[in-house]
PDB file of N, CA and C in Angstrom:
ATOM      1  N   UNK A   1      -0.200 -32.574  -7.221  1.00  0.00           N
ATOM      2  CA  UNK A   1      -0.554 -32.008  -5.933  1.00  0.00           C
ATOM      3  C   UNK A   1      -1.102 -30.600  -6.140  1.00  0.00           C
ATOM      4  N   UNK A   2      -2.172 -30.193  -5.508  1.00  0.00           N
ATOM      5  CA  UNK A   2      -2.787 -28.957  -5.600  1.00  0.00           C
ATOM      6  C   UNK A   2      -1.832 -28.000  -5.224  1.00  0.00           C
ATOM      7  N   UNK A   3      -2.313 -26.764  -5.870  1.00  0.00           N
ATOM      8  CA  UNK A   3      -0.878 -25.616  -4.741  1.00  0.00           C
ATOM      9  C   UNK A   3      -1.956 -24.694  -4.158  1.00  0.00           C
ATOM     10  N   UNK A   4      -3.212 -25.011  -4.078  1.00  0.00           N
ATOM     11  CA  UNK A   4      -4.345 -23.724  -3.890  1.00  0.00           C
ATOM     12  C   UNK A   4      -5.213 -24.913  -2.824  1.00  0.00           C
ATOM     13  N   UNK A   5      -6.155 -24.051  -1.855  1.00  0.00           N
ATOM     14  CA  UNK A   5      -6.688 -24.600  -0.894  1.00  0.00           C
ATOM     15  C   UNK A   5      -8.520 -23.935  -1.478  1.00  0.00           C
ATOM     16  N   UNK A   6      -9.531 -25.323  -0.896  1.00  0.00           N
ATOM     17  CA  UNK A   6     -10.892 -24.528  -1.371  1.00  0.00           C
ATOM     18  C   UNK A   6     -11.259 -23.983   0.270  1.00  0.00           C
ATOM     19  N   UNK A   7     -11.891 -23.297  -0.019  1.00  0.00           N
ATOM     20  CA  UNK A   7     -12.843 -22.383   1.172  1.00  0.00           C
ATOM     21  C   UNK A   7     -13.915 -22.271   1.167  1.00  0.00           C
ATOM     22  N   UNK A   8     -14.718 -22.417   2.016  1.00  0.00           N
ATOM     23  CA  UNK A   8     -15.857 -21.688   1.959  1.00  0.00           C
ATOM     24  C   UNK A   8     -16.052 -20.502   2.530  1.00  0.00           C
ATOM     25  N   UNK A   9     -16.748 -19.235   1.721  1.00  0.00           N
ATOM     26  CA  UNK A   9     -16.852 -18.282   2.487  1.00  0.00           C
ATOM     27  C   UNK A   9     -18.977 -17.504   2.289  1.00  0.00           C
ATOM     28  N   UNK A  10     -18.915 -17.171   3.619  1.00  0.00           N
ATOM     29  CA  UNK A  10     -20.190 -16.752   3.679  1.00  0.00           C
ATOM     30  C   UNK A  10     -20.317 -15.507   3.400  1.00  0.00           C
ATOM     31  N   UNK A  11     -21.193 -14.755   2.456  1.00  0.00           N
ATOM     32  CA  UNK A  11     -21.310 -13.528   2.371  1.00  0.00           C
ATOM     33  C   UNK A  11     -22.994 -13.171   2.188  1.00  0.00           C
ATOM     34  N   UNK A  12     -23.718 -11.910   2.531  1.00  0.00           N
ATOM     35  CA  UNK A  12     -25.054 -11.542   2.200  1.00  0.00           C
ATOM     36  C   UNK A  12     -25.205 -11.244   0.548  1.00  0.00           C
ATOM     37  N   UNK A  13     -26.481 -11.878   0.311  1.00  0.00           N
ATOM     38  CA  UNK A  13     -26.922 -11.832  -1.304  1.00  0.00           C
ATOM     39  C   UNK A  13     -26.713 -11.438  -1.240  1.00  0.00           C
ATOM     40  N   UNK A  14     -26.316  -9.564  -1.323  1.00  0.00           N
ATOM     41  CA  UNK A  14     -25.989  -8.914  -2.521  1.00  0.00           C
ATOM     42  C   UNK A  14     -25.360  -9.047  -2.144  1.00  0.00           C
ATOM     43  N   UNK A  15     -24.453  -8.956  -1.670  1.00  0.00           N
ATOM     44  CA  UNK A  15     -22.455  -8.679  -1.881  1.00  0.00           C
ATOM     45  C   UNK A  15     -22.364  -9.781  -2.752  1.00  0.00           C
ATOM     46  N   UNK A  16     -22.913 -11.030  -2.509  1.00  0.00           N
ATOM     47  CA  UNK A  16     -22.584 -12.036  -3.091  1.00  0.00           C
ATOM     48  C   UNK A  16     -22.905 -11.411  -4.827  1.00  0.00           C
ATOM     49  N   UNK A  17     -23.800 -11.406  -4.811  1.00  0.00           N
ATOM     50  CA  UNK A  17     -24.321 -10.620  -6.166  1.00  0.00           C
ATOM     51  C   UNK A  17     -23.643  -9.349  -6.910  1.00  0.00           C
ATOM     52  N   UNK A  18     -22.861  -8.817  -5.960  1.00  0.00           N
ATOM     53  CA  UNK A  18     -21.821  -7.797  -6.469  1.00  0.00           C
ATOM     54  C   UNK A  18     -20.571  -8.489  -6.810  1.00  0.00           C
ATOM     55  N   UNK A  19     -20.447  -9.167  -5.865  1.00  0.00           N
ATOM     56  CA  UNK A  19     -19.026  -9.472  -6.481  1.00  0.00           C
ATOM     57  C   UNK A  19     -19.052 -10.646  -7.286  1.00  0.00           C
ATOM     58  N   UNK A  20     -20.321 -11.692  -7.951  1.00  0.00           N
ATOM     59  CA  UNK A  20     -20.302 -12.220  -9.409  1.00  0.00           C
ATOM     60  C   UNK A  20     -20.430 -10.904 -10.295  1.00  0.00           C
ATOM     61  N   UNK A  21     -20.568 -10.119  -9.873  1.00  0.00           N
ATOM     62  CA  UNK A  21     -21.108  -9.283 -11.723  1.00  0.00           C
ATOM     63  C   UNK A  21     -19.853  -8.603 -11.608  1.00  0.00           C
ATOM     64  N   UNK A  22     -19.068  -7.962 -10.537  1.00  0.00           N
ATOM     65  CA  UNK A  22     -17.621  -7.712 -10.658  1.00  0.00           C
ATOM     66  C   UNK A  22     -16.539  -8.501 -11.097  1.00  0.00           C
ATOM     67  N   UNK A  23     -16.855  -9.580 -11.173  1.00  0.00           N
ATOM     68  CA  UNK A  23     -16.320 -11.147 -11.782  1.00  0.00           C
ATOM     69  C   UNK A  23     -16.535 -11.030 -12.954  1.00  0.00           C
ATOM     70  N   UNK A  24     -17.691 -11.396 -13.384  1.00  0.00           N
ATOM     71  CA  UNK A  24     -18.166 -11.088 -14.984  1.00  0.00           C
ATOM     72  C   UNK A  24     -17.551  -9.641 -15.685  1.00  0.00           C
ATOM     73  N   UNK A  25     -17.831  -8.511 -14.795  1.00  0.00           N
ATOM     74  CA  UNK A  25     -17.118  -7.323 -16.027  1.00  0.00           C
ATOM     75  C   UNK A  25     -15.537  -7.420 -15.916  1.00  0.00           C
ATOM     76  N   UNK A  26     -14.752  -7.753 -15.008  1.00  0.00           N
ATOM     77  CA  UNK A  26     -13.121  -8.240 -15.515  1.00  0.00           C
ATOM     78  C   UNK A  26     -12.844  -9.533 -15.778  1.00  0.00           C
ATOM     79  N   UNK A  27     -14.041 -10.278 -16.316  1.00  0.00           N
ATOM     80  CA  UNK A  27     -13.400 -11.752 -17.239  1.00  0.00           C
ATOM     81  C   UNK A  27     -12.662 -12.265 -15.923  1.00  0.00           C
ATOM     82  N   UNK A  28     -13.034 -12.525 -15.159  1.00  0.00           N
ATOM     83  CA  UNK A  28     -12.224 -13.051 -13.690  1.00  0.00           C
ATOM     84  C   UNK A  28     -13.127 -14.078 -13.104  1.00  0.00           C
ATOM     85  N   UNK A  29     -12.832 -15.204 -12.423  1.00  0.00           N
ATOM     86  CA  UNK A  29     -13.598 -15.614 -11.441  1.00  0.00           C
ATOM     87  C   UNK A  29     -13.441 -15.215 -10.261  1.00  0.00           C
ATOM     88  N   UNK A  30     -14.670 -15.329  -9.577  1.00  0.00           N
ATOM     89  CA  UNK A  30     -15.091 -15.194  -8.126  1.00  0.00           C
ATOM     90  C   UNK A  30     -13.970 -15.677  -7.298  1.00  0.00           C
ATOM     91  N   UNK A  31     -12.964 -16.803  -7.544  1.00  0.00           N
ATOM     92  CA  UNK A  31     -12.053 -17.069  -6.326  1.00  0.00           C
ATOM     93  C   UNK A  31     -10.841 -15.484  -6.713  1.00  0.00           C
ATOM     94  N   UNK A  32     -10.407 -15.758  -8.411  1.00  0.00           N
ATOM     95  CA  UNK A  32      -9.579 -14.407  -8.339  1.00  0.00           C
ATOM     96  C   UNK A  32      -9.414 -13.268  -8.135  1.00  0.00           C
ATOM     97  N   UNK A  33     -11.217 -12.762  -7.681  1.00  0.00           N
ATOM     98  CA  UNK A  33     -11.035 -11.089  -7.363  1.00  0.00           C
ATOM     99  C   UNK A  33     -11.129 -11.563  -6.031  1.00  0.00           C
ATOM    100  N   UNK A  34     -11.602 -12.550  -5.232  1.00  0.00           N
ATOM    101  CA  UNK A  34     -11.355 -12.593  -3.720  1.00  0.00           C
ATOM    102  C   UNK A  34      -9.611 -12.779  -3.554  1.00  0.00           C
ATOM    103  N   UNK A  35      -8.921 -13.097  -4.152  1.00  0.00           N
ATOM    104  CA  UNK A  35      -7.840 -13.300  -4.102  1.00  0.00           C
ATOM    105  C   UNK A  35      -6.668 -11.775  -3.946  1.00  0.00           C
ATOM    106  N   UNK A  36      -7.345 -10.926  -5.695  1.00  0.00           N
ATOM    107  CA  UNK A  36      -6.717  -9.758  -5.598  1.00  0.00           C
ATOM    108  C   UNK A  36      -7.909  -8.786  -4.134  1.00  0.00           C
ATOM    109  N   UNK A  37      -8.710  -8.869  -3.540  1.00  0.00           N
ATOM    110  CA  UNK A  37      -9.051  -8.256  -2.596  1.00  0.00           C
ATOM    111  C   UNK A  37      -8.066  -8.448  -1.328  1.00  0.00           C
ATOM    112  N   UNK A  38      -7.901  -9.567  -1.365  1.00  0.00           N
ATOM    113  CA  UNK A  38      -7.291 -10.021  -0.308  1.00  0.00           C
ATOM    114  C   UNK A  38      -5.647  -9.461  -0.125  1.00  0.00           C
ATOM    115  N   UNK A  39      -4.849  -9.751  -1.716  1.00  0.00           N
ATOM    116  CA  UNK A  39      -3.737  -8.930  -1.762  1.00  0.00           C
ATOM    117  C   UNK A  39      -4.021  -7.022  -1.685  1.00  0.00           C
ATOM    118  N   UNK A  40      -4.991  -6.910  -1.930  1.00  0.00           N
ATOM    119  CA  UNK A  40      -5.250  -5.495  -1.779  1.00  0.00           C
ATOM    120  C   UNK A  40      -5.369  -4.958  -0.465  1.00  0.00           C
ATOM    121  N   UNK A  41      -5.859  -5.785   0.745  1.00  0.00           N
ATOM    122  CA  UNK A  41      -6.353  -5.395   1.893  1.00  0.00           C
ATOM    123  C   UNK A  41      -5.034  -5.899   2.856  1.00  0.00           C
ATOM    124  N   UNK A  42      -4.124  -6.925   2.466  1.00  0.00           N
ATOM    125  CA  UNK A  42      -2.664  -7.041   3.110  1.00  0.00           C
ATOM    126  C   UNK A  42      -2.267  -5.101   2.563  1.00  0.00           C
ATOM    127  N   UNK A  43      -1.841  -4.732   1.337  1.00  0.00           N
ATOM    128  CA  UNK A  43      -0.936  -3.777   1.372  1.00  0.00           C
ATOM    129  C   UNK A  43      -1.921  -2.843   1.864  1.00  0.00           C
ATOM    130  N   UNK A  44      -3.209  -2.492   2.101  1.00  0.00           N
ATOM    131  CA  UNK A  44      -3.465  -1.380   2.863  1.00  0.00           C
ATOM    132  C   UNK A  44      -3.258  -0.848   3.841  1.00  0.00           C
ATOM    133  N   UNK A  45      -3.804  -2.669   4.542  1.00  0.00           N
ATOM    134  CA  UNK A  45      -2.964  -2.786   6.270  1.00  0.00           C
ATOM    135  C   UNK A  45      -1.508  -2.653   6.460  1.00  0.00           C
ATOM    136  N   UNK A  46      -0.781  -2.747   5.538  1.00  0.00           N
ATOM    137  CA  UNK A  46       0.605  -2.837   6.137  1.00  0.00           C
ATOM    138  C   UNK A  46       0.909  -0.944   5.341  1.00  0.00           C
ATOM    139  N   UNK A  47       0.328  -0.528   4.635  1.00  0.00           N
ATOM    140  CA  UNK A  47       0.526   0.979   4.534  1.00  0.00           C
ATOM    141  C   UNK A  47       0.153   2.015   5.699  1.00  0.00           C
ATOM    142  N   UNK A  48      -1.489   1.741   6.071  1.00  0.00           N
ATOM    143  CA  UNK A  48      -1.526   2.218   7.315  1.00  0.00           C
ATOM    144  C   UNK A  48      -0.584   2.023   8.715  1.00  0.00           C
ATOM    145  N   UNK A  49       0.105   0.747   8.718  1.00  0.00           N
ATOM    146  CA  UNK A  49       0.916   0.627   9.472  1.00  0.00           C
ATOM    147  C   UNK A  49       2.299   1.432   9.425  1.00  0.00           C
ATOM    148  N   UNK A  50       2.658   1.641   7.919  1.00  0.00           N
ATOM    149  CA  UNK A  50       3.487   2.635   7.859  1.00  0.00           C
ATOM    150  C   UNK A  50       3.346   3.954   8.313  1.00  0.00           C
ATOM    151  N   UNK A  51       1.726   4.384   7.500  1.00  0.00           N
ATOM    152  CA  UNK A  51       1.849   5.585   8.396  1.00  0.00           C
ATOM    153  C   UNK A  51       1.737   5.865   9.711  1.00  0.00           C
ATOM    154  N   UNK A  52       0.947   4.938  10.111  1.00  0.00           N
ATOM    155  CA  UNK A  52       0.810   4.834  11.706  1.00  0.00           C
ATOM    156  C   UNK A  52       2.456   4.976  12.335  1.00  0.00           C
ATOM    157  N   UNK A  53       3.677   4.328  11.710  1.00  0.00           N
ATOM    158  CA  UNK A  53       4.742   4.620  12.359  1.00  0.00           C
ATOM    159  C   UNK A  53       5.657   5.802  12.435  1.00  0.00           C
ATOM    160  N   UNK A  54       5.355   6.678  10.894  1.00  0.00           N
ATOM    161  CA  UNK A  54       5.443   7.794  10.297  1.00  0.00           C
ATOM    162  C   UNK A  54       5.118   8.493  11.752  1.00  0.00           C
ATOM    163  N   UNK A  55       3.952   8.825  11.588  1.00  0.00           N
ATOM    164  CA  UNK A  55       3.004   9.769  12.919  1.00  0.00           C
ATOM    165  C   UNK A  55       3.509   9.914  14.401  1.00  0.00           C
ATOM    166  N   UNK A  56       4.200   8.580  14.409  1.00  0.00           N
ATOM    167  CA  UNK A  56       4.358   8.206  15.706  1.00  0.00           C
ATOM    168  C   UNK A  56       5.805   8.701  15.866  1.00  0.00           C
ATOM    169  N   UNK A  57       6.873   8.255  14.913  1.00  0.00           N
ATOM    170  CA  UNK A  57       8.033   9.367  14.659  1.00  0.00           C
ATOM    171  C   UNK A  57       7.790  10.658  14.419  1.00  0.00           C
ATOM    172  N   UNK A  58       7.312  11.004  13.926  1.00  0.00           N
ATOM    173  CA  UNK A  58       7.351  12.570  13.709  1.00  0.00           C
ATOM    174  C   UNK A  58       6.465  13.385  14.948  1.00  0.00           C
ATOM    175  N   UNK A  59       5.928  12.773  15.998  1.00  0.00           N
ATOM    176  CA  UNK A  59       5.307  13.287  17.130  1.00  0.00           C
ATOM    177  C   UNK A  59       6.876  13.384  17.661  1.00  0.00           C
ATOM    178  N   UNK A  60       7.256  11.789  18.133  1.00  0.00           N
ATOM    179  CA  UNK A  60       8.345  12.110  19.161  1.00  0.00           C
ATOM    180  C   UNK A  60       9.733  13.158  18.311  1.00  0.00           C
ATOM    181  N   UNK A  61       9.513  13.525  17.078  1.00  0.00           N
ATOM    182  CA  UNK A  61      11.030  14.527  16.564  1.00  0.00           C
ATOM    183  C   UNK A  61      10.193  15.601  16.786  1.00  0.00           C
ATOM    184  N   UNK A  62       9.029  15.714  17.115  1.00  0.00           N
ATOM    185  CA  UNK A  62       8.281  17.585  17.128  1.00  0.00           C
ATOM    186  C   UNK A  62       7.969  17.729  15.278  1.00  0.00           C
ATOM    187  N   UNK A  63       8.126  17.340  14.570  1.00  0.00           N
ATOM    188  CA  UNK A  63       7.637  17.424  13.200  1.00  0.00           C
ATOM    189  C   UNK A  63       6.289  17.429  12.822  1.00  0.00           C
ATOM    190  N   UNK A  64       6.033  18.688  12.243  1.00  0.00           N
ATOM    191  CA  UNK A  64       4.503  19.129  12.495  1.00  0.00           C
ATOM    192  C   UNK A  64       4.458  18.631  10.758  1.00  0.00           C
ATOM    193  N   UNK A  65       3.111  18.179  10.094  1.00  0.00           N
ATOM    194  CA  UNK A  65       2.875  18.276   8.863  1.00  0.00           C
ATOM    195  C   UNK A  65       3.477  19.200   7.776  1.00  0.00           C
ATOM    196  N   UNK A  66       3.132  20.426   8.557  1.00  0.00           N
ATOM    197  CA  UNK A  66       3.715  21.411   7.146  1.00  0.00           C
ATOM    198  C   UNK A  66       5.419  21.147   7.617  1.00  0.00           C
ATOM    199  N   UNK A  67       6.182  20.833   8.118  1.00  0.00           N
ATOM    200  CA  UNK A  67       7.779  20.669   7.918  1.00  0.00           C
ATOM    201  C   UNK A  67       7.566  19.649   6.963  1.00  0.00           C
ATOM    202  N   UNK A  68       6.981  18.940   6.829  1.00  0.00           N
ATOM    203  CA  UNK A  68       7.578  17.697   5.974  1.00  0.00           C
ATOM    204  C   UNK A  68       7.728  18.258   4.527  1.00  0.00           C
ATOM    205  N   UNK A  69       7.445  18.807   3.859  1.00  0.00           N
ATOM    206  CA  UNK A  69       7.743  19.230   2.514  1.00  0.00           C
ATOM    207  C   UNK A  69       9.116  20.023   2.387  1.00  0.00           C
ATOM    208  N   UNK A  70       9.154  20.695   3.486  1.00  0.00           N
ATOM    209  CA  UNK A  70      10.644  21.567   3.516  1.00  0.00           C
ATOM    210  C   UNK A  70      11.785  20.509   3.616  1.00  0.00           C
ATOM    211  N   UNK A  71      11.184  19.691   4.835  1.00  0.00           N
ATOM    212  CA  UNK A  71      12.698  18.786   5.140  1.00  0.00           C
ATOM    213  C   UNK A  71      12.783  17.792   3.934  1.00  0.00           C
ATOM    214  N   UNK A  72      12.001  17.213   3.250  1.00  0.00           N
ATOM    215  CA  UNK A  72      12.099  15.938   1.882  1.00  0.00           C
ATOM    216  C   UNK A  72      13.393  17.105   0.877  1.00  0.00           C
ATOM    217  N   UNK A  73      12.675  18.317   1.170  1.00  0.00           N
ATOM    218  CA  UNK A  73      13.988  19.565   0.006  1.00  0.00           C
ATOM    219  C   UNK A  73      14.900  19.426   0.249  1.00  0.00           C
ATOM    220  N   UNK A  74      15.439  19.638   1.535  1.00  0.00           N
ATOM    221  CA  UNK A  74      16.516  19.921   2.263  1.00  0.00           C
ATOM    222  C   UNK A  74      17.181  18.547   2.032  1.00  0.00           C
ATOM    223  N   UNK A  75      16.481  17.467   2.000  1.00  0.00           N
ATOM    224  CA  UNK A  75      17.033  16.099   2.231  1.00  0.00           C
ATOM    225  C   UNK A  75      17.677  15.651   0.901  1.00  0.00           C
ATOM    226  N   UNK A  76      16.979  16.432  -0.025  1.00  0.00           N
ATOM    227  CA  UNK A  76      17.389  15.694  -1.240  1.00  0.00           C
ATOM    228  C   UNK A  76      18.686  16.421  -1.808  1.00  0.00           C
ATOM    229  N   UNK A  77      18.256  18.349  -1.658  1.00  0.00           N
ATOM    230  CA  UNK A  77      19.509  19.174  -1.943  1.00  0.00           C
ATOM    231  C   UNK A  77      20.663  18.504  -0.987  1.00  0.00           C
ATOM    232  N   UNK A  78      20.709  18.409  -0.085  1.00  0.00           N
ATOM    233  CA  UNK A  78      21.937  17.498   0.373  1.00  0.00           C
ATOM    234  C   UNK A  78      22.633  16.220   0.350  1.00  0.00           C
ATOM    235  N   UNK A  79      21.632  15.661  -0.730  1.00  0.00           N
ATOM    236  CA  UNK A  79      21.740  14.520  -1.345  1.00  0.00           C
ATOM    237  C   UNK A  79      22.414  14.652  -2.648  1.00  0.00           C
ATOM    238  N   UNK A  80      21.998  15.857  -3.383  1.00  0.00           N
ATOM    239  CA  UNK A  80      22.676  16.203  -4.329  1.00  0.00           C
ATOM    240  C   UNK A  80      24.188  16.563  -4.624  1.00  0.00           C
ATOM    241  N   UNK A  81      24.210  17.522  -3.187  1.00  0.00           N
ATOM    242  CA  UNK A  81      25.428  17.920  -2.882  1.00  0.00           C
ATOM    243  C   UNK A  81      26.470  16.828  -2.625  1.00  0.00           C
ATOM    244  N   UNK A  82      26.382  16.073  -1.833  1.00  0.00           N
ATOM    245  CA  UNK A  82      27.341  14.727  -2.136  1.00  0.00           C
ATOM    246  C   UNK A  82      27.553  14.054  -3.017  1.00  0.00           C
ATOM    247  N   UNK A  83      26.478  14.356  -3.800  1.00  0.00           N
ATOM    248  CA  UNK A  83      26.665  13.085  -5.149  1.00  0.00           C
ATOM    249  C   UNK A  83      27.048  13.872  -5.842  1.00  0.00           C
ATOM    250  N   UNK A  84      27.060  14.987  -6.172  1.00  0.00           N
ATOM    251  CA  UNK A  84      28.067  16.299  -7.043  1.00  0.00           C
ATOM    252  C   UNK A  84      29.620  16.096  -6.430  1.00  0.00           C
ATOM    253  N   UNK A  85      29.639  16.203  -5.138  1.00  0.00           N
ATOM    254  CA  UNK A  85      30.914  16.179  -4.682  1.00  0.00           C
ATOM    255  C   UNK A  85      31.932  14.929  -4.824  1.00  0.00           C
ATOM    256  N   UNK A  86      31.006  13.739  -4.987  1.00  0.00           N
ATOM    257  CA  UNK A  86      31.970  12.211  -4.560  1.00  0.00           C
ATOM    258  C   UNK A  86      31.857  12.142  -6.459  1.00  0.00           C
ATOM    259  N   UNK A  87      31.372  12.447  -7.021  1.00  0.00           N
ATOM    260  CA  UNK A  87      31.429  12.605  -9.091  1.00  0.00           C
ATOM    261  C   UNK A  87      30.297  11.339  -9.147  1.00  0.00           C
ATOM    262  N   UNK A  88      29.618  11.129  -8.580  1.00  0.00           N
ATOM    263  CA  UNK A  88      28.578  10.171  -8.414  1.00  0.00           C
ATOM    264  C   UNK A  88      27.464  10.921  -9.623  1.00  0.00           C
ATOM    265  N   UNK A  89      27.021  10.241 -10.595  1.00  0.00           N
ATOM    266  CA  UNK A  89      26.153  11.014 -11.368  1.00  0.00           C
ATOM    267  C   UNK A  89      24.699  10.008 -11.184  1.00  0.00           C
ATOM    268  N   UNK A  90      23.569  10.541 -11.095  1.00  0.00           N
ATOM    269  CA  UNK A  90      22.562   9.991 -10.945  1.00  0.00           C
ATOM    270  C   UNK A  90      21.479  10.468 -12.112  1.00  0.00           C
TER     271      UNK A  90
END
């Protein structure tokens, strides 16, 4: 039984033409770099979605850009401090 499905997909000569010779210089076929594109363009979308939620928290806490470097300090020195205190060694 197959575990992979065929497709057809339409693209303009050149793209089409870019992405065989991008095929050819990583020893890859044409279905496997559509494949890693495809895993590439899931984690982009779901990164922008992170930050998109990032933004959207840190509007409603009042957290302006430049805090964020102070508070990651603060977050971690107090991270430290417990794990010094409970004999937790990291």
């Amino acid at each position: 039984m197959r575990t992979t499905r065929v497709l057809s997909v339409s693209m303009p000569p050149e793209m089409l033409r870019e992405t065989e010779r991008l095929a050819r210089e990583e020893n890859r076929t044409v279905s496997e770099l559509i494949r890693e594109a495809v895993r590439c363009y899931r984690q982009e979308r779901q990164w922008r979605r992170t930050l998109a939620y990032g933004r959207a928290r840190a509007k409603a806490l009042g957290i302006r850009e430049s805090d964020v470097a102070p508070l990651i300090r603060e977050f971690r020195r107090s991270r430290r401090r417990k794990q010094a205190g409970s004999g937790v060694a990291r």
